[in-house]
N, C-alpha and C. Protein backbone atom coordinates (compact mmCIF):
# COMPACT_ATOMS: atom_id res chain seq x y z
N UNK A 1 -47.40 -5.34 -3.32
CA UNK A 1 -46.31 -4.41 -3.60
C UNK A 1 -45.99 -3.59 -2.35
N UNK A 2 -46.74 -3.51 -1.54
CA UNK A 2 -47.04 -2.33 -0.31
C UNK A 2 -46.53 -3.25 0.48
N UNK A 3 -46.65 -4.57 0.42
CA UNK A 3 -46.07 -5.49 1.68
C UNK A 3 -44.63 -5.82 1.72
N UNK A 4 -44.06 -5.35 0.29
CA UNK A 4 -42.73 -6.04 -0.20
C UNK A 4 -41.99 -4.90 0.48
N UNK A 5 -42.62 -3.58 0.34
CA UNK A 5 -41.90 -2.53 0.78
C UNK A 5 -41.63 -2.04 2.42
N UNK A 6 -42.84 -2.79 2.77
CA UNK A 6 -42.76 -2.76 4.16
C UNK A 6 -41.52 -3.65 4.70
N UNK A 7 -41.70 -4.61 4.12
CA UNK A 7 -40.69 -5.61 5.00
C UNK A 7 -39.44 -5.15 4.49
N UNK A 8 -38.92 -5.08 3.26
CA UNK A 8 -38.09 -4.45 3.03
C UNK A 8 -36.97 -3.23 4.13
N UNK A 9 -38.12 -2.32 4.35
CA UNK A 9 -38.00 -1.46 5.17
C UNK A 9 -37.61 -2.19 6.82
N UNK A 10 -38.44 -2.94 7.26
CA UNK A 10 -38.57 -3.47 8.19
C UNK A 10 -37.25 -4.40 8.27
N UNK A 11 -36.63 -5.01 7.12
CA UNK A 11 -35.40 -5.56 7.60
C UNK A 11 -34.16 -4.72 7.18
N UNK A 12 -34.13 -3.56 6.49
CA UNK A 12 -33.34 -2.45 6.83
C UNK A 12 -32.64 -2.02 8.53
N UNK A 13 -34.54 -1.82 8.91
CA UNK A 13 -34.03 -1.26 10.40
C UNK A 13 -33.08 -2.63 11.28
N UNK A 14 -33.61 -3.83 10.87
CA UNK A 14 -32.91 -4.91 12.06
C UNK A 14 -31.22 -4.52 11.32
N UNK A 15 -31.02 -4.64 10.26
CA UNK A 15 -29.82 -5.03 9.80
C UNK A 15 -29.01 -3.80 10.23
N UNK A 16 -29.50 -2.32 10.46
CA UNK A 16 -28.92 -1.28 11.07
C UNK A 16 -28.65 -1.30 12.05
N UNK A 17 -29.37 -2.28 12.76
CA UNK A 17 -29.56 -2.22 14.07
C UNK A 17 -28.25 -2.96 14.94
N UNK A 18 -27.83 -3.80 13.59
CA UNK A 18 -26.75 -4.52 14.20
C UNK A 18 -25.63 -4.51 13.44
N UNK A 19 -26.03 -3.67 12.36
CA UNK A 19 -24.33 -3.01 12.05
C UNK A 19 -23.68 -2.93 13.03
N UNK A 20 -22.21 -3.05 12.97
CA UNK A 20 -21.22 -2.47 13.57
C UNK A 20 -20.72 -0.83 13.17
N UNK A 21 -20.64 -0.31 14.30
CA UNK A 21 -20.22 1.40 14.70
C UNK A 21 -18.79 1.63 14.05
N UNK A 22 -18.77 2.64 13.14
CA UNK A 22 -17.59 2.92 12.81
C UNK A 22 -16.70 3.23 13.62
N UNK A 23 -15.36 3.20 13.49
CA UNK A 23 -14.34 3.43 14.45
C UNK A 23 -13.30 4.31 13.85
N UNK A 24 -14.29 5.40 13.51
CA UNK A 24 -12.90 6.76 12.51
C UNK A 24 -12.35 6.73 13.39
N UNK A 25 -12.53 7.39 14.07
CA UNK A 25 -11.08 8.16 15.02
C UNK A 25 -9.82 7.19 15.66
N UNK A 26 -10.26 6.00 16.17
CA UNK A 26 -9.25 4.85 15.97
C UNK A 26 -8.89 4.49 15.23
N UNK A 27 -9.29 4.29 14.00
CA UNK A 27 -8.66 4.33 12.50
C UNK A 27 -7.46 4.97 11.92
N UNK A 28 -8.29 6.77 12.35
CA UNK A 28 -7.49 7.85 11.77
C UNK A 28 -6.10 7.71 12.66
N UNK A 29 -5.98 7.29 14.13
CA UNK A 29 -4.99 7.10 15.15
C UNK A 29 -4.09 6.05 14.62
N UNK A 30 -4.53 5.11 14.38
CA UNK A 30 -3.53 3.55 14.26
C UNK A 30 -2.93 4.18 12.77
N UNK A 31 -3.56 4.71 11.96
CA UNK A 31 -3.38 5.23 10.62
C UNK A 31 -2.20 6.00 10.90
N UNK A 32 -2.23 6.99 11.31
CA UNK A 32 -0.98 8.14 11.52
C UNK A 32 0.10 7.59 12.53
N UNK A 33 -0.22 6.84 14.04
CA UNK A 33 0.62 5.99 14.35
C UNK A 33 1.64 5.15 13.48
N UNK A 34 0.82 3.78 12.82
CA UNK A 34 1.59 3.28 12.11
C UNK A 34 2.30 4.04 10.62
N UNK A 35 1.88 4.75 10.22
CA UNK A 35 2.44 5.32 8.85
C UNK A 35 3.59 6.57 9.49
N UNK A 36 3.86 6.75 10.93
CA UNK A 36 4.73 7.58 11.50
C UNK A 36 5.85 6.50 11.76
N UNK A 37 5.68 5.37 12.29
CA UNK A 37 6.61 4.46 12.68
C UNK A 37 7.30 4.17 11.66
N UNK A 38 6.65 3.75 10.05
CA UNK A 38 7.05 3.26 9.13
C UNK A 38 8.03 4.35 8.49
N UNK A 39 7.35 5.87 8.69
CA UNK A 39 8.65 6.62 8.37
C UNK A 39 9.26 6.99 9.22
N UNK A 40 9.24 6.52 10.45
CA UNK A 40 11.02 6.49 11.37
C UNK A 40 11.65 5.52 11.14
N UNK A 41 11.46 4.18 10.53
CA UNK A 41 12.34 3.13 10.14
C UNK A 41 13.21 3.85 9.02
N UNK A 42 12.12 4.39 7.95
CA UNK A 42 13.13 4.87 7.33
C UNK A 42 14.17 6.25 6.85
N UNK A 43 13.11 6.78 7.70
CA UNK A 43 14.40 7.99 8.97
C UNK A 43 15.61 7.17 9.44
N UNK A 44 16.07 6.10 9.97
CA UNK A 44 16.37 5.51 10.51
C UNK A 44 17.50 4.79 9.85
N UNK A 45 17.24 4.40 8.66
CA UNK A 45 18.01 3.93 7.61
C UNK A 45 18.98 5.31 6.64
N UNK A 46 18.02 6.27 6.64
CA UNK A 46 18.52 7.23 5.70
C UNK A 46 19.68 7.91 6.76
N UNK A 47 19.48 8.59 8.05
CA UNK A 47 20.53 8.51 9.16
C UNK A 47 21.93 7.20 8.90
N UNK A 48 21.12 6.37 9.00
CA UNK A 48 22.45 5.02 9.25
C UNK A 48 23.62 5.13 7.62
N UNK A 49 22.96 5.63 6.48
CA UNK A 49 23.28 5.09 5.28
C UNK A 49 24.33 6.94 5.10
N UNK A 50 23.65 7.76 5.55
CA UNK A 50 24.65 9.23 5.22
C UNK A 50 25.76 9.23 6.06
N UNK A 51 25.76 8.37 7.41
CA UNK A 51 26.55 8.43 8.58
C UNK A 51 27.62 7.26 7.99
N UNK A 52 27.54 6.24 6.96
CA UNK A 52 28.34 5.72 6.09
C UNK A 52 29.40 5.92 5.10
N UNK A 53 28.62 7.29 5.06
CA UNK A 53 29.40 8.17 3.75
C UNK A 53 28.76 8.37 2.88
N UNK A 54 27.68 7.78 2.49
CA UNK A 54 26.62 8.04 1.42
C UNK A 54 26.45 9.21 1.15
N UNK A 55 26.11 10.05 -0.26
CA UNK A 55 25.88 11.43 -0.43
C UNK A 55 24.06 11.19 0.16
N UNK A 56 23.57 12.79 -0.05
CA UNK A 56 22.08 12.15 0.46
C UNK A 56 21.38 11.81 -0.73
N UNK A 57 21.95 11.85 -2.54
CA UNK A 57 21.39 11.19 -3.17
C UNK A 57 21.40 9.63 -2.93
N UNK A 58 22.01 9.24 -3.04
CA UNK A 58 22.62 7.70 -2.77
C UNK A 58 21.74 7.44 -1.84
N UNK A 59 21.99 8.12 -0.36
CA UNK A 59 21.54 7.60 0.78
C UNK A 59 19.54 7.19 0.47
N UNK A 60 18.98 8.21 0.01
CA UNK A 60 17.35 8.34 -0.41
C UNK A 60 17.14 7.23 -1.59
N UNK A 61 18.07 6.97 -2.31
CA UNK A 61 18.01 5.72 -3.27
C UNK A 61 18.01 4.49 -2.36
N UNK A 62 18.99 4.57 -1.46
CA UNK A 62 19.15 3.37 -0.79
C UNK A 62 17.83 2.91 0.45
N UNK A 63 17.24 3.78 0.76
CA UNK A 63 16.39 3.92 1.59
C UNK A 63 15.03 3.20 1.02
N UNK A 64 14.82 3.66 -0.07
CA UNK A 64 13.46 3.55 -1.02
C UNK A 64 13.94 1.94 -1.35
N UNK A 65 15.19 1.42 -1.81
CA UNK A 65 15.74 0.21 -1.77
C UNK A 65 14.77 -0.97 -0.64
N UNK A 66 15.95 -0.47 0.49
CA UNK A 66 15.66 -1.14 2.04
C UNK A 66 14.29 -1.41 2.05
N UNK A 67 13.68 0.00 2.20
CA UNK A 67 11.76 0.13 2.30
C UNK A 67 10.97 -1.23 1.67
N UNK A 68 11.82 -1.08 0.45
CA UNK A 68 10.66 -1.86 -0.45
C UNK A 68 10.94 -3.40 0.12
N UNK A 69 12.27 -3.41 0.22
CA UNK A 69 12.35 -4.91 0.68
C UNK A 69 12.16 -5.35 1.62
N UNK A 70 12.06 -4.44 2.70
CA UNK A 70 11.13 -4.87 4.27
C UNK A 70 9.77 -5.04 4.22
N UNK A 71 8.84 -4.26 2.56
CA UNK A 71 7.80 -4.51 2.80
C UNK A 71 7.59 -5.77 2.12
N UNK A 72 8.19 -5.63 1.17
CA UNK A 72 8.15 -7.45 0.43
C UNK A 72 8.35 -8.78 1.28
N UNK A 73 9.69 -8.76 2.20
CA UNK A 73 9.68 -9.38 2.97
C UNK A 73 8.87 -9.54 4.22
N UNK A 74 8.23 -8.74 4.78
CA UNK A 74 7.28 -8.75 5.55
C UNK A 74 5.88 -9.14 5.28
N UNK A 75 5.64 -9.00 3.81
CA UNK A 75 4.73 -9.70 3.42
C UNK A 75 4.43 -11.44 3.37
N UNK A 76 6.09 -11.33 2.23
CA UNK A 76 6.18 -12.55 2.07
C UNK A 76 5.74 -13.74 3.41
N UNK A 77 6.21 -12.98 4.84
CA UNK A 77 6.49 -13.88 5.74
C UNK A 77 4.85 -14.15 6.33
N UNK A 78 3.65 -12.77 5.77
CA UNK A 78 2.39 -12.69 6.12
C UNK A 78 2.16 -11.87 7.38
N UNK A 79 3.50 -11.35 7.50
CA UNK A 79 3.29 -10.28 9.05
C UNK A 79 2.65 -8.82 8.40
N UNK A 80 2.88 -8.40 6.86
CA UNK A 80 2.33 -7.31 6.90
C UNK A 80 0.86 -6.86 6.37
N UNK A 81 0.25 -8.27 6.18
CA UNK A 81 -1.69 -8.33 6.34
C UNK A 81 -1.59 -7.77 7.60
N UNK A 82 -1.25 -8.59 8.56
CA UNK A 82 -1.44 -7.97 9.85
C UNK A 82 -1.51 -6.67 9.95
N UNK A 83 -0.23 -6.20 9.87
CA UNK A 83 0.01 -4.78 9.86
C UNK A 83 -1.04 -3.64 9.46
N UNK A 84 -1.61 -4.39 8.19
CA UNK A 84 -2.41 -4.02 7.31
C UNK A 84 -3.85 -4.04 7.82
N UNK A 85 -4.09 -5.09 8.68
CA UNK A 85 -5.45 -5.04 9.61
C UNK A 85 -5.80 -4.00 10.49
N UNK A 86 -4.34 -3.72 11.08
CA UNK A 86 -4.26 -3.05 12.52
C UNK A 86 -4.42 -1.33 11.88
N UNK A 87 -3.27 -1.06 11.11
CA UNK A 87 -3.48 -0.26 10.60
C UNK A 87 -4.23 0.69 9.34
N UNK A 88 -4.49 -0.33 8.55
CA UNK A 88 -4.87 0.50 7.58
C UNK A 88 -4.28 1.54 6.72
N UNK A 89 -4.94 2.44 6.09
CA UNK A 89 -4.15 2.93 5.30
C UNK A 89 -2.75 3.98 5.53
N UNK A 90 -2.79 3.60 6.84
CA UNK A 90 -1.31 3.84 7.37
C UNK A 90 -0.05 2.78 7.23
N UNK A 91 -0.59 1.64 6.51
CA UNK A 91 0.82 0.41 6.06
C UNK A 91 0.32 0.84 4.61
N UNK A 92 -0.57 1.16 4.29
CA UNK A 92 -0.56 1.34 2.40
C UNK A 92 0.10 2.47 1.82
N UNK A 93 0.06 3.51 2.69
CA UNK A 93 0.59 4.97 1.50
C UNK A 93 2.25 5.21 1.87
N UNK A 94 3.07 4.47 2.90
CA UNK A 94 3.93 4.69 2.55
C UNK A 94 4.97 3.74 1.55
N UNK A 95 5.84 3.64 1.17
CA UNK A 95 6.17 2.64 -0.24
C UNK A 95 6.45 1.35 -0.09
N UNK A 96 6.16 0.36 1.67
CA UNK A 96 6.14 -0.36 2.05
C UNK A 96 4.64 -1.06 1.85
N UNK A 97 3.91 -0.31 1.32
CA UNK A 97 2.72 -0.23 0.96
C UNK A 97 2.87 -0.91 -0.48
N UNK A 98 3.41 0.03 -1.32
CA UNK A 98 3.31 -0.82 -2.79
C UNK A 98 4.36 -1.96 -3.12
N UNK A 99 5.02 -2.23 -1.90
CA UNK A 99 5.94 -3.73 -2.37
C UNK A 99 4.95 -4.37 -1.64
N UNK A 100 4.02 -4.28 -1.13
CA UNK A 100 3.03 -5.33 -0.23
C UNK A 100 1.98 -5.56 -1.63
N UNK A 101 1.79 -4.79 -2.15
CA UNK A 101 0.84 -4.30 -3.59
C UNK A 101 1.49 -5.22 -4.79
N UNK A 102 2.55 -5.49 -4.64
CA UNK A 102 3.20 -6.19 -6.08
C UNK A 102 3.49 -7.69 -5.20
N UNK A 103 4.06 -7.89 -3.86
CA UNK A 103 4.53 -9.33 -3.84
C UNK A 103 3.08 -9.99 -3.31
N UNK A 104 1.85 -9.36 -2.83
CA UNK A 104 0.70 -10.21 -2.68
C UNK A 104 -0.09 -10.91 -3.94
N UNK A 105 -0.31 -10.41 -4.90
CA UNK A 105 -1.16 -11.18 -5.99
C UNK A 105 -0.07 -12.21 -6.38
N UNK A 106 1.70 -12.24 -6.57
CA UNK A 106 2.49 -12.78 -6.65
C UNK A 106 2.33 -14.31 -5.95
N UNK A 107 2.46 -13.85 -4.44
CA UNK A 107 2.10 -14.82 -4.30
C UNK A 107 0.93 -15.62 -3.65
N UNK A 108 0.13 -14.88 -3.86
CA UNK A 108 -1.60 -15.63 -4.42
C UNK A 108 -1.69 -16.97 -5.57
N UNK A 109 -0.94 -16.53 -6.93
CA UNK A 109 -0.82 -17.01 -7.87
C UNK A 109 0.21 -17.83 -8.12
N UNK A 110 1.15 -18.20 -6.98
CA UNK A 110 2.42 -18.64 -7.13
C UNK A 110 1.73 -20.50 -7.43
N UNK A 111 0.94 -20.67 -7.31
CA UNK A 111 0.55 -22.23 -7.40
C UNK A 111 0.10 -22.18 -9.03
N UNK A 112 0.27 -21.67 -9.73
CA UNK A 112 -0.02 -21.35 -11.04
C UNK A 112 1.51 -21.56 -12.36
N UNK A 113 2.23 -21.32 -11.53
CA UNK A 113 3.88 -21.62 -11.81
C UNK A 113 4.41 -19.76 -11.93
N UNK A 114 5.44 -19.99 -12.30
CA UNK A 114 6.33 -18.27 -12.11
C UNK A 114 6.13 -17.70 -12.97
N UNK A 115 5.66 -18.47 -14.54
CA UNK A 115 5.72 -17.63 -15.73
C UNK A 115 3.98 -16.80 -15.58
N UNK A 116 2.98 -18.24 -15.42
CA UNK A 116 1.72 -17.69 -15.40
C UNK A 116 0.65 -17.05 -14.58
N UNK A 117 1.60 -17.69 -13.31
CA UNK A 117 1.35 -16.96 -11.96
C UNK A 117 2.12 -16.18 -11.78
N UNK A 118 3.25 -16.18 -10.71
CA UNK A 118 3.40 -14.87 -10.30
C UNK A 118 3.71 -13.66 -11.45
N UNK A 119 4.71 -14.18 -12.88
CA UNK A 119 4.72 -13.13 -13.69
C UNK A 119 3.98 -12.08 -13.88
N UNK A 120 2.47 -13.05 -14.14
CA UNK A 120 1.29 -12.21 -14.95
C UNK A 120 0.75 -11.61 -14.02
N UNK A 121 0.64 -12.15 -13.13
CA UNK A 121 -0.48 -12.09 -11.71
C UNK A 121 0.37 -10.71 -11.29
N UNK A 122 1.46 -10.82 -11.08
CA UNK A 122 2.43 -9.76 -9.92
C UNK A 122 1.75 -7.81 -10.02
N UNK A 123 1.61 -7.63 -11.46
CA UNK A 123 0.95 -6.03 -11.41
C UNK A 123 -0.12 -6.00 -11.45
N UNK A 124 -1.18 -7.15 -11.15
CA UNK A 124 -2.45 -6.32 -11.20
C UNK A 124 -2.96 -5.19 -10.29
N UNK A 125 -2.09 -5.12 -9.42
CA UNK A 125 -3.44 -4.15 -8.56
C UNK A 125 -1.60 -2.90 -8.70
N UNK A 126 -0.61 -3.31 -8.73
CA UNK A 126 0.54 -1.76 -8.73
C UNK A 126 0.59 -1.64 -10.20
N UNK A 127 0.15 -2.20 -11.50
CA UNK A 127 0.64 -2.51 -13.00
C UNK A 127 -0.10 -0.80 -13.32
N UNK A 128 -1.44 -0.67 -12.66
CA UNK A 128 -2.25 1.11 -13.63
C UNK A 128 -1.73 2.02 -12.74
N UNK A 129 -1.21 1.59 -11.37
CA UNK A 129 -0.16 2.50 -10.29
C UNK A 129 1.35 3.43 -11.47
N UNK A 130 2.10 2.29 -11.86
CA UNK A 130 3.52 2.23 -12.61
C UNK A 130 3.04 3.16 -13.93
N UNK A 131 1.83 2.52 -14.46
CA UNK A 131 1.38 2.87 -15.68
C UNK A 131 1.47 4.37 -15.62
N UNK A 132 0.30 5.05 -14.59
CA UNK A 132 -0.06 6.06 -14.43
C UNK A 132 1.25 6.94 -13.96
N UNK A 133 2.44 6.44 -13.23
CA UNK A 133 3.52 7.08 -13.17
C UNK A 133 4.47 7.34 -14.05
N UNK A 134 4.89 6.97 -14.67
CA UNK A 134 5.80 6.35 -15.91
C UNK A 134 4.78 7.41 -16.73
N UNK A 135 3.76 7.68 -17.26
CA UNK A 135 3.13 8.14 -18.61
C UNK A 135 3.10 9.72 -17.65
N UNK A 136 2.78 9.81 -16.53
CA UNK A 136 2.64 11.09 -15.83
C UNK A 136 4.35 12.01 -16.09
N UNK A 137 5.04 11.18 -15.58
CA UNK A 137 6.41 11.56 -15.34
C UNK A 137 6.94 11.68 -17.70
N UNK A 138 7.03 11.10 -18.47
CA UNK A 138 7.41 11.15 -19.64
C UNK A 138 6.32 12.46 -20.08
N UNK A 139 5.20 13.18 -19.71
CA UNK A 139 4.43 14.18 -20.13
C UNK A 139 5.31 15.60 -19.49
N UNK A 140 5.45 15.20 -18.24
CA UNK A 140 6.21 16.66 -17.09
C UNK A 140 7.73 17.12 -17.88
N UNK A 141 7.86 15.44 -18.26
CA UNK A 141 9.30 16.07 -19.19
C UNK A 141 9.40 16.48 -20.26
N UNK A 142 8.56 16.24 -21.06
CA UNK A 142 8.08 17.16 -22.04
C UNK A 142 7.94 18.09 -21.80
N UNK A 143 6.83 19.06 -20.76
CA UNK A 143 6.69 19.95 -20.87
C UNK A 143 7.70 20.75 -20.22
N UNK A 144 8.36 20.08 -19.78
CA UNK A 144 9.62 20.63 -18.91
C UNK A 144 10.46 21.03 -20.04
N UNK A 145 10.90 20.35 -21.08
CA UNK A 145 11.92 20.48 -22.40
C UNK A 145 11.10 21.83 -23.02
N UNK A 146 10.31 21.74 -22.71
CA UNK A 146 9.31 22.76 -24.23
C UNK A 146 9.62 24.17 -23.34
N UNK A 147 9.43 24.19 -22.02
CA UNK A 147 9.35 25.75 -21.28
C UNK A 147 10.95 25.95 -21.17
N UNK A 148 11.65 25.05 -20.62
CA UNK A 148 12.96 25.15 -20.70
C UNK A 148 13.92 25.54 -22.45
């Protein structure tokens, strides 16, 4: 029992030994880098779409539009794993993030056919995201009706 624990121990230290070193602070950098770029694209769009004539409701509808479909499409094409390597959770939290979240299990499952693959497959990982928004947002308005 005393020997199991030794070695135990003993291959702890090798396997520490050759972990790889975290890299926060390059992380936290490529993180705020890329999730700054992603919202000057769509700085960028919301500029282009009011300078159209758009009110700035319209224009912020249209934006969240564009967003989603650059991230879908960028997925689709497999450039935004990449993105997703380099950066981290600087390609996930802005909303280019959750069209990467709905068209990846999509098409993971697309060899399954459209009804049983991508249909079913498409919300697993954004489906308790929507859930949790949708049931959050129908409670605020309630309580919004009741104080109002």
């Amino acid at each position: 029992m005393e020997r199991d624990v030794k070695k135990e121990q003993e291959y702890k230290n090798i396997a520490q030994k050759y972990e790889p070193k975290p890299t926060l602070l390059k992380n936290v950098i490529m993180a705020f880098v890329v999730g700054g770029l992603i919202s000057d694209v769509g700085q960028f769009f919301l500029n282009v779409y009011v300078s159209k004539g758009f009110s700035m409701e319209d224009a912020n509808t249209l934006v969240a539009i564009t967003m989603v479909f650059i991230g879908a499409f960028l997925t689709g094409i497999g450039i935004y794993d990449d993105i997703g390597k380099f950066a981290g959770a600087g390609s996930i939290v802005p909303i280019t993030g959750f069209a990467n979240s709905i068209v990846s299990p999509a098409m993971e499952f697309k060899r399954e056919g459209f009804v049983f693959g991508v249909g079913a497959r498409m919300f697993t990982i954004a489906g308790p995201v929507i859930v949790y928004g949708v049931s959050t947002s129908i409670l605020i308005g309630i309580i919004y009706y009741i104080i109002k």
